[in-house]
PDB file of N, CA and C in Angstrom:
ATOM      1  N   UNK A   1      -9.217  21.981 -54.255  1.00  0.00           N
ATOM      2  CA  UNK A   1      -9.795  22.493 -53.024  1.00  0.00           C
ATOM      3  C   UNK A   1     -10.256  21.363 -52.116  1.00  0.00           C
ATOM      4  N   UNK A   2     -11.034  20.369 -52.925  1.00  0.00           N
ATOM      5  CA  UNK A   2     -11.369  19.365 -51.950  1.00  0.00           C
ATOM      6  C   UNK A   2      -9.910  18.174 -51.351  1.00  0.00           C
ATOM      7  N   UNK A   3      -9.165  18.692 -52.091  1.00  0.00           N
ATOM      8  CA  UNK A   3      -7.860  17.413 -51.592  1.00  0.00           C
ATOM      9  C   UNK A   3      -7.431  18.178 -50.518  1.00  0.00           C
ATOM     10  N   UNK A   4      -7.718  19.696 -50.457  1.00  0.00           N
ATOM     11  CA  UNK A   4      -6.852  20.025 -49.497  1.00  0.00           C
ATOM     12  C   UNK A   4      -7.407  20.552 -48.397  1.00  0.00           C
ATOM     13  N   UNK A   5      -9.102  20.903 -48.350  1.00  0.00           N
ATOM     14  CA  UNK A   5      -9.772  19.900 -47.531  1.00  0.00           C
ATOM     15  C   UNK A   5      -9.559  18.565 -46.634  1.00  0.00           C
ATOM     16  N   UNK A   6      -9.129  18.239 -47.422  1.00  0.00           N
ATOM     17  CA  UNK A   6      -9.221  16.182 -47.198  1.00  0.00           C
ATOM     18  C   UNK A   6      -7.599  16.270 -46.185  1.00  0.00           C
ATOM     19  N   UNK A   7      -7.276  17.214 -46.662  1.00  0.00           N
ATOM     20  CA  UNK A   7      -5.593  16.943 -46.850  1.00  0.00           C
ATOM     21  C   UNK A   7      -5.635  17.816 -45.116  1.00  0.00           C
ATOM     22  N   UNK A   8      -6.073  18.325 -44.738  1.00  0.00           N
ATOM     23  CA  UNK A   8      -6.553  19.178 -43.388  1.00  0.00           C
ATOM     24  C   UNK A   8      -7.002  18.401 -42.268  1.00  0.00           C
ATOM     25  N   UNK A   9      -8.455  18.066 -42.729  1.00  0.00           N
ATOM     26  CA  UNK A   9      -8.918  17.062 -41.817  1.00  0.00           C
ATOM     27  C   UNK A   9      -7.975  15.473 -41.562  1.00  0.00           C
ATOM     28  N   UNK A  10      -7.717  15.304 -42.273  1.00  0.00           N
ATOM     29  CA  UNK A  10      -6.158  14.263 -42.008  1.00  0.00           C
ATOM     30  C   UNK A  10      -5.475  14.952 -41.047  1.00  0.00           C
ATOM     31  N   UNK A  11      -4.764  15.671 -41.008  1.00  0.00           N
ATOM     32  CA  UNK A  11      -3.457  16.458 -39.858  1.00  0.00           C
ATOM     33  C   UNK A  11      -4.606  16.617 -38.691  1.00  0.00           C
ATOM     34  N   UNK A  12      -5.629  17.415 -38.881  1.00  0.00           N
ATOM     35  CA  UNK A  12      -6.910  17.157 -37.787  1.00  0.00           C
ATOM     36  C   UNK A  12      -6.554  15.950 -36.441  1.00  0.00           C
ATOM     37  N   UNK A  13      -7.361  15.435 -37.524  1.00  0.00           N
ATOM     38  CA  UNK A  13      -7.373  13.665 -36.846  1.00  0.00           C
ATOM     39  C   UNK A  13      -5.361  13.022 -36.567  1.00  0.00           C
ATOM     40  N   UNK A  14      -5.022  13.569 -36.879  1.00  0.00           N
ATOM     41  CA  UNK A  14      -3.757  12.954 -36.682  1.00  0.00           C
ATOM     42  C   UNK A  14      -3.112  13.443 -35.426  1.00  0.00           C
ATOM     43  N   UNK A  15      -3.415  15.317 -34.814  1.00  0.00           N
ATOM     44  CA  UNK A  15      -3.127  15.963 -33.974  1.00  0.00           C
ATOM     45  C   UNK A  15      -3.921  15.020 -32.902  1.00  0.00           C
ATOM     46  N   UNK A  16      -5.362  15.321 -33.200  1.00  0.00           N
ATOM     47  CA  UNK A  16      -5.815  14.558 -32.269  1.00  0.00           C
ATOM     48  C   UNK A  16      -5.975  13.291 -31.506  1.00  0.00           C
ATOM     49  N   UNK A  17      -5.487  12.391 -32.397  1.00  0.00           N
ATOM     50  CA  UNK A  17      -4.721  10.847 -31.941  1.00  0.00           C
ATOM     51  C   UNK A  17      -3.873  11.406 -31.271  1.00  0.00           C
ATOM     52  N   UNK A  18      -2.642  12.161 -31.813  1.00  0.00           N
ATOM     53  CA  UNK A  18      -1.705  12.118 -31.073  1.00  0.00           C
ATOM     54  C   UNK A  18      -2.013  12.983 -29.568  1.00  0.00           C
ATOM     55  N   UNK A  19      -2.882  13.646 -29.332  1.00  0.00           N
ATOM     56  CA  UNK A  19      -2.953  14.419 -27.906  1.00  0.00           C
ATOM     57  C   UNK A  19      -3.740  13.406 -27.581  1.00  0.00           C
ATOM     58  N   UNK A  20      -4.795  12.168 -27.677  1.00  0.00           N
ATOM     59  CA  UNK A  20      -5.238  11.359 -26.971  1.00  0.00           C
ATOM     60  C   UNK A  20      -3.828  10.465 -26.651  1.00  0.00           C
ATOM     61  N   UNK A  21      -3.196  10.308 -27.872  1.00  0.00           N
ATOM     62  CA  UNK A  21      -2.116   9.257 -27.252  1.00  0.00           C
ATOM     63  C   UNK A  21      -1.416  10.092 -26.144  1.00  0.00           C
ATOM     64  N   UNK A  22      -1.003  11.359 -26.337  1.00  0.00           N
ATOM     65  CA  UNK A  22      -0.366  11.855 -24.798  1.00  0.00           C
ATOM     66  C   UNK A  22      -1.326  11.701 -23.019  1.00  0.00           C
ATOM     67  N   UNK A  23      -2.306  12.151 -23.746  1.00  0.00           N
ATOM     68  CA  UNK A  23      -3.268  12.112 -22.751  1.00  0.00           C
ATOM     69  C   UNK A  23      -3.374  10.660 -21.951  1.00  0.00           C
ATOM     70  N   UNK A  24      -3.065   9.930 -22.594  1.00  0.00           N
ATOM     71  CA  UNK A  24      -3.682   8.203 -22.313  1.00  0.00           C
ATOM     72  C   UNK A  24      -2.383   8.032 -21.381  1.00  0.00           C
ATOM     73  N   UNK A  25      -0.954   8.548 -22.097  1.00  0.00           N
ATOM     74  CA  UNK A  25       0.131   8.315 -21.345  1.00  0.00           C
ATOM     75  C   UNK A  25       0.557   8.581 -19.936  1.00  0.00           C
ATOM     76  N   UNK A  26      -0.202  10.040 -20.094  1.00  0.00           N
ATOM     77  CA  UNK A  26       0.455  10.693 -18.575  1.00  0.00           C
ATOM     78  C   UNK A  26      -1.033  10.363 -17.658  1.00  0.00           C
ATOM     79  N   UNK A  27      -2.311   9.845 -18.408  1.00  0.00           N
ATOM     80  CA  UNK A  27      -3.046   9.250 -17.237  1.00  0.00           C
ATOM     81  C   UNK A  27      -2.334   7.851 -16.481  1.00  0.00           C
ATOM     82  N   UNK A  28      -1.524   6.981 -17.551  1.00  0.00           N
ATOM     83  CA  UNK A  28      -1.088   5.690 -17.002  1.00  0.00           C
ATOM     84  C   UNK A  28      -0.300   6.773 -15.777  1.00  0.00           C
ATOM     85  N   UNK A  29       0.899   7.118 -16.156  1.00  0.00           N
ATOM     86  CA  UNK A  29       2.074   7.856 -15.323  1.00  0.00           C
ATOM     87  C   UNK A  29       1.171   8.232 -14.041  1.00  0.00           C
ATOM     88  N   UNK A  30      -0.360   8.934 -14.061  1.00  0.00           N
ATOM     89  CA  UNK A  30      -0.904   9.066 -12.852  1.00  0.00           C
ATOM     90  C   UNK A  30      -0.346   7.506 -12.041  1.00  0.00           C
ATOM     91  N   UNK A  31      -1.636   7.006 -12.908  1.00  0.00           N
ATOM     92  CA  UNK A  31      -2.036   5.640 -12.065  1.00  0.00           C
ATOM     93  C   UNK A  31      -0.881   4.850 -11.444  1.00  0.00           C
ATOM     94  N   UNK A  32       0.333   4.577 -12.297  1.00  0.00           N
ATOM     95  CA  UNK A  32       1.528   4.183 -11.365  1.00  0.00           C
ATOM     96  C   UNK A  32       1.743   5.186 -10.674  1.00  0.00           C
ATOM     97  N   UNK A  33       1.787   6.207 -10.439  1.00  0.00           N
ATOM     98  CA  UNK A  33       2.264   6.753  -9.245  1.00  0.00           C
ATOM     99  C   UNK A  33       1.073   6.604  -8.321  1.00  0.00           C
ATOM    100  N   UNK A  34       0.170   6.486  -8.591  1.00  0.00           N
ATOM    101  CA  UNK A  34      -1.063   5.978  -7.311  1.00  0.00           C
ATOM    102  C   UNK A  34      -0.616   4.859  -6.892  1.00  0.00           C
ATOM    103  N   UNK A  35      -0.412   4.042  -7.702  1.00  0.00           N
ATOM    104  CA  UNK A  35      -0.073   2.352  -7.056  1.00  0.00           C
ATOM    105  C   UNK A  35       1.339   2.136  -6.351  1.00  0.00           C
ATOM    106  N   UNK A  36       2.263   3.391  -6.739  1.00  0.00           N
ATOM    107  CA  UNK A  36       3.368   2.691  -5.861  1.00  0.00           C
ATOM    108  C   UNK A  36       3.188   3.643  -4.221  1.00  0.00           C
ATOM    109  N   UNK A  37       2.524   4.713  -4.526  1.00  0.00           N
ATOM    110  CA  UNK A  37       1.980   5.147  -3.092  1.00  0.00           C
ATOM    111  C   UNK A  37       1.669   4.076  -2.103  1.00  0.00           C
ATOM    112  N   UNK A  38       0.368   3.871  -3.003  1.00  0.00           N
ATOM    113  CA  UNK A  38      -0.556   2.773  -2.294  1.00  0.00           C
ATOM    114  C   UNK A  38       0.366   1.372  -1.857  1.00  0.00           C
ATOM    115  N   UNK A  39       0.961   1.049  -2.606  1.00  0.00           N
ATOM    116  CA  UNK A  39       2.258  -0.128  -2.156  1.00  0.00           C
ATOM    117  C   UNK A  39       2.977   0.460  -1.307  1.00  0.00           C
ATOM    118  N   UNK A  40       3.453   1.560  -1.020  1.00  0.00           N
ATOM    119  CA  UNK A  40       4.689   2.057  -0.036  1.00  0.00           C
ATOM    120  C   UNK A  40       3.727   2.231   1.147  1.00  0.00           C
ATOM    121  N   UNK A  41       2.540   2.631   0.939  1.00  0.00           N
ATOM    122  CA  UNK A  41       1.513   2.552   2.175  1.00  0.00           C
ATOM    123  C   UNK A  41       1.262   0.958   2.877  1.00  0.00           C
ATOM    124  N   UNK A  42       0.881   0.440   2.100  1.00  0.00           N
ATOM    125  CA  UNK A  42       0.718  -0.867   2.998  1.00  0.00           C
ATOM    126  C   UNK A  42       1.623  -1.536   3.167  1.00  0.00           C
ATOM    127  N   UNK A  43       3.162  -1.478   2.764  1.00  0.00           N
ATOM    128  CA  UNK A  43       4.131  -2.246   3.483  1.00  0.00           C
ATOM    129  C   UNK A  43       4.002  -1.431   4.777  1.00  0.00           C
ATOM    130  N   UNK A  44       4.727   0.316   4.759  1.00  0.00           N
ATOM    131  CA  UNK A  44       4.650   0.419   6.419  1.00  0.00           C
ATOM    132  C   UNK A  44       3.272  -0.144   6.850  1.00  0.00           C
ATOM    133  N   UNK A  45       1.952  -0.119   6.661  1.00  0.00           N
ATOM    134  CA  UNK A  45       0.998  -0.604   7.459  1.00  0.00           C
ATOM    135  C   UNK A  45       1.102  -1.918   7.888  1.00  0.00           C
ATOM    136  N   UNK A  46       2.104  -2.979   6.649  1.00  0.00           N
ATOM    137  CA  UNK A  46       1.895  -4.384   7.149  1.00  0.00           C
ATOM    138  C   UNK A  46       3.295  -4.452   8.560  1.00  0.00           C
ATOM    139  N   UNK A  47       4.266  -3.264   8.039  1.00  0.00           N
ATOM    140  CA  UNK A  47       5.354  -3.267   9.322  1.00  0.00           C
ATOM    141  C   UNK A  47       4.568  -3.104  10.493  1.00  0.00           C
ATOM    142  N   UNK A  48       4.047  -2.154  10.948  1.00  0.00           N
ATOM    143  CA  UNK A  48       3.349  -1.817  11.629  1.00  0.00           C
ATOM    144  C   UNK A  48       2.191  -2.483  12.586  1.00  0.00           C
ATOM    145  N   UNK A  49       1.990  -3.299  11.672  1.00  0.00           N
ATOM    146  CA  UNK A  49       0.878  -4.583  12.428  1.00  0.00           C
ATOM    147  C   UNK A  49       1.906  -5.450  12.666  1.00  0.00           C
ATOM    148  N   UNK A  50       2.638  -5.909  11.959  1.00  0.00           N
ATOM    149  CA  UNK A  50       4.245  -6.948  12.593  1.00  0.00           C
ATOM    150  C   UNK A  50       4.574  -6.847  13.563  1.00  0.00           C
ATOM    151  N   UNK A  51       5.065  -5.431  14.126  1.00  0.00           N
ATOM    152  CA  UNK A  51       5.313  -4.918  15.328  1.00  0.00           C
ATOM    153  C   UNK A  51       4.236  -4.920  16.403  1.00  0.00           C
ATOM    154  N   UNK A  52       3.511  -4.844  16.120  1.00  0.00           N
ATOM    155  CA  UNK A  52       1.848  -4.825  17.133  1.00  0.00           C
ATOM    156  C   UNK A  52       1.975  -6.322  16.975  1.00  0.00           C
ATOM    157  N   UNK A  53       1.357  -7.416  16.631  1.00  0.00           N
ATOM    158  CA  UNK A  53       1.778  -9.074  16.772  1.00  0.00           C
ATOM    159  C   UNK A  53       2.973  -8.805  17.536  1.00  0.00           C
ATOM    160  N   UNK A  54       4.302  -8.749  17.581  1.00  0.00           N
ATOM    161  CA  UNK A  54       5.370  -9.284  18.212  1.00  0.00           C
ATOM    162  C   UNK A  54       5.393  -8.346  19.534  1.00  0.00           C
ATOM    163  N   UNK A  55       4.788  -7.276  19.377  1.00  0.00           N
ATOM    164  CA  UNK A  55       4.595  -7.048  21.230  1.00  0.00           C
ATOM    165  C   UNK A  55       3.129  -7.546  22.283  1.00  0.00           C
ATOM    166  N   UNK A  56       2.494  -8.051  21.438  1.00  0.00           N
ATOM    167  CA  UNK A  56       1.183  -9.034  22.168  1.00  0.00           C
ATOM    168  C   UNK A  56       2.000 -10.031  22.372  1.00  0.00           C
ATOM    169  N   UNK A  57       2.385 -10.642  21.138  1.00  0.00           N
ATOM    170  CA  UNK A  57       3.474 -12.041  21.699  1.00  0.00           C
ATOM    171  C   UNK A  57       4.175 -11.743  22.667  1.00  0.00           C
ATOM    172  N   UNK A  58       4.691 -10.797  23.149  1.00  0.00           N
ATOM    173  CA  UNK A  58       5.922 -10.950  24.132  1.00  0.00           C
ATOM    174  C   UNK A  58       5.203 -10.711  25.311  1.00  0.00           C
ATOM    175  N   UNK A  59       4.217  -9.760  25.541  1.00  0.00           N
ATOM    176  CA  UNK A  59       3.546  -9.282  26.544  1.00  0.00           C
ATOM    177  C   UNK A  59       2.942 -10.842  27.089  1.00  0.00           C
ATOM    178  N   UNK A  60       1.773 -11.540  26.176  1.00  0.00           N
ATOM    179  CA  UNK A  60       1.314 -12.567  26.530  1.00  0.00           C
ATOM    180  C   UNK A  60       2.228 -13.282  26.848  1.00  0.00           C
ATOM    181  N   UNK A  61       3.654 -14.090  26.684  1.00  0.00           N
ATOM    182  CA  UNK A  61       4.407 -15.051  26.704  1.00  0.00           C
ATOM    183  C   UNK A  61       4.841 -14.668  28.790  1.00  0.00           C
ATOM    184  N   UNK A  62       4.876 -12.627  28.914  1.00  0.00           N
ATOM    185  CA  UNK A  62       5.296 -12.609  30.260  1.00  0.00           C
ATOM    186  C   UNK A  62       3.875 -12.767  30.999  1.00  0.00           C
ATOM    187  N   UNK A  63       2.990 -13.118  30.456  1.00  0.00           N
ATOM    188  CA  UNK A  63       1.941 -12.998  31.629  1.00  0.00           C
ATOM    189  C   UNK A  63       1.511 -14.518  31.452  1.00  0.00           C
ATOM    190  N   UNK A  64       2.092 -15.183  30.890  1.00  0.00           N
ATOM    191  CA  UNK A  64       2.117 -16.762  31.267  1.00  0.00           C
ATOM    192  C   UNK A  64       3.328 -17.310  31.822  1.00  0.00           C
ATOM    193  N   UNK A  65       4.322 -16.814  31.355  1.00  0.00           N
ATOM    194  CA  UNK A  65       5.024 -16.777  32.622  1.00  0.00           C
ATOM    195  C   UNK A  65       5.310 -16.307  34.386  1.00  0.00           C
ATOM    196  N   UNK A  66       4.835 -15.118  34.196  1.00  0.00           N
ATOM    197  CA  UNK A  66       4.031 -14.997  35.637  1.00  0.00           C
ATOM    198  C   UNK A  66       3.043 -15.693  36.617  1.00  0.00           C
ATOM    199  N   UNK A  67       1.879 -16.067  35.582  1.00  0.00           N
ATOM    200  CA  UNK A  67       1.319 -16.884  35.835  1.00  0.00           C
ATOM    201  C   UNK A  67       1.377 -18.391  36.484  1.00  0.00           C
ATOM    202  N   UNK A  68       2.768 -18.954  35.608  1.00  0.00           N
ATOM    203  CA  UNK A  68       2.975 -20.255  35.729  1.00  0.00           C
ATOM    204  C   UNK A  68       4.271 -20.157  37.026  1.00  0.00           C
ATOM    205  N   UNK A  69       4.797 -19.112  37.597  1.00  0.00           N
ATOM    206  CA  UNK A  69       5.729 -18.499  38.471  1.00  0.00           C
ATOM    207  C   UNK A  69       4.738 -18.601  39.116  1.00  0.00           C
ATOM    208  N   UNK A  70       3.537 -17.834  39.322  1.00  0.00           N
ATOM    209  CA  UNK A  70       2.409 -18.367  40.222  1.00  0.00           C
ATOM    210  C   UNK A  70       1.765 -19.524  40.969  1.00  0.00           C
ATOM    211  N   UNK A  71       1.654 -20.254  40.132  1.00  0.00           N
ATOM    212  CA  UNK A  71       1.659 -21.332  40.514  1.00  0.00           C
ATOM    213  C   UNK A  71       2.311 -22.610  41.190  1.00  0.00           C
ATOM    214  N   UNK A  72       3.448 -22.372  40.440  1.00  0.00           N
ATOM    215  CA  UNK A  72       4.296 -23.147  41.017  1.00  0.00           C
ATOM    216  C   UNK A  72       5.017 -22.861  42.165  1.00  0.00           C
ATOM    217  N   UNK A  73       5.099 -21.468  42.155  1.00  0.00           N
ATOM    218  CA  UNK A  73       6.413 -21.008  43.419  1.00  0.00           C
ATOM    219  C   UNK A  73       5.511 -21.394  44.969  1.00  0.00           C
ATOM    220  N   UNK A  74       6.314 -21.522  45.892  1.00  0.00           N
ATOM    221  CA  UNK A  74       5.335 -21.454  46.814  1.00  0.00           C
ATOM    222  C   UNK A  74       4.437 -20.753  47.749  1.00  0.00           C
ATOM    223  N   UNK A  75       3.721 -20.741  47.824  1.00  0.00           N
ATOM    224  CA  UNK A  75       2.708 -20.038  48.916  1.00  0.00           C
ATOM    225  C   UNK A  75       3.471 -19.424  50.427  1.00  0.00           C
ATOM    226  N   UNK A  76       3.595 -18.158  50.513  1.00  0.00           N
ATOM    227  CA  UNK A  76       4.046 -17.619  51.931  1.00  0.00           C
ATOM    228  C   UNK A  76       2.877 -17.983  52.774  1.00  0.00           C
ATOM    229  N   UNK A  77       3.260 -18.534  53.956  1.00  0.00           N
ATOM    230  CA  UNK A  77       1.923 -19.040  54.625  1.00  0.00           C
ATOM    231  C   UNK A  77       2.447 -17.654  55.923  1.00  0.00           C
ATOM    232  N   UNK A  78       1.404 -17.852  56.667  1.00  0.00           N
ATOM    233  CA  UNK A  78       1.330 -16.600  57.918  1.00  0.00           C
ATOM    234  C   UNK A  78       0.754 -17.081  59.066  1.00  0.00           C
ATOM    235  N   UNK A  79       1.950 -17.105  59.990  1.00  0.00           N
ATOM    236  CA  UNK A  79       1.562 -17.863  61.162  1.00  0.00           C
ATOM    237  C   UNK A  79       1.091 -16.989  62.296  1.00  0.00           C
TER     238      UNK A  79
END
């Protein structure tokens, strides 16, 4: 009686490892799928700021060029 007792609480504990080991698994399976979200999120965000930089650059580059068209070109005088 007591071996098979003994012999119970063994399969017990053995079920239950094994549903922590499932459990442990499909929490990882969460967490990578959080992290490749979170990675597919901040590439478009880093595209996104790329594009914002390269239209300040271009904007600024025409308003120093205007600028320097300013300056240099000459003055309409008015007689």
């Amino acid at each position: 009686m007591i071996k098979r007792q003994q012999g119970e609480e063994a399969m017990d504990k053995e079920r239950s490892n094994t549903q922590e080991s499932e459990d442990i698994l499909i929490a990882l399976d969460q967490v990578e799928q959080t992290i490749e979200v979170m990675c597919d999120t901040l590439v478009r965000l880093k595209e996104k700021v790329n594009m914002h930089l390269r239209s300040v650059d271009e904007y600024s580059e025409k308003v120093a060029q205007m600028s320097l068209e300013e300056t240099v070109a000459p003055k309409e005088t008015m007689h």
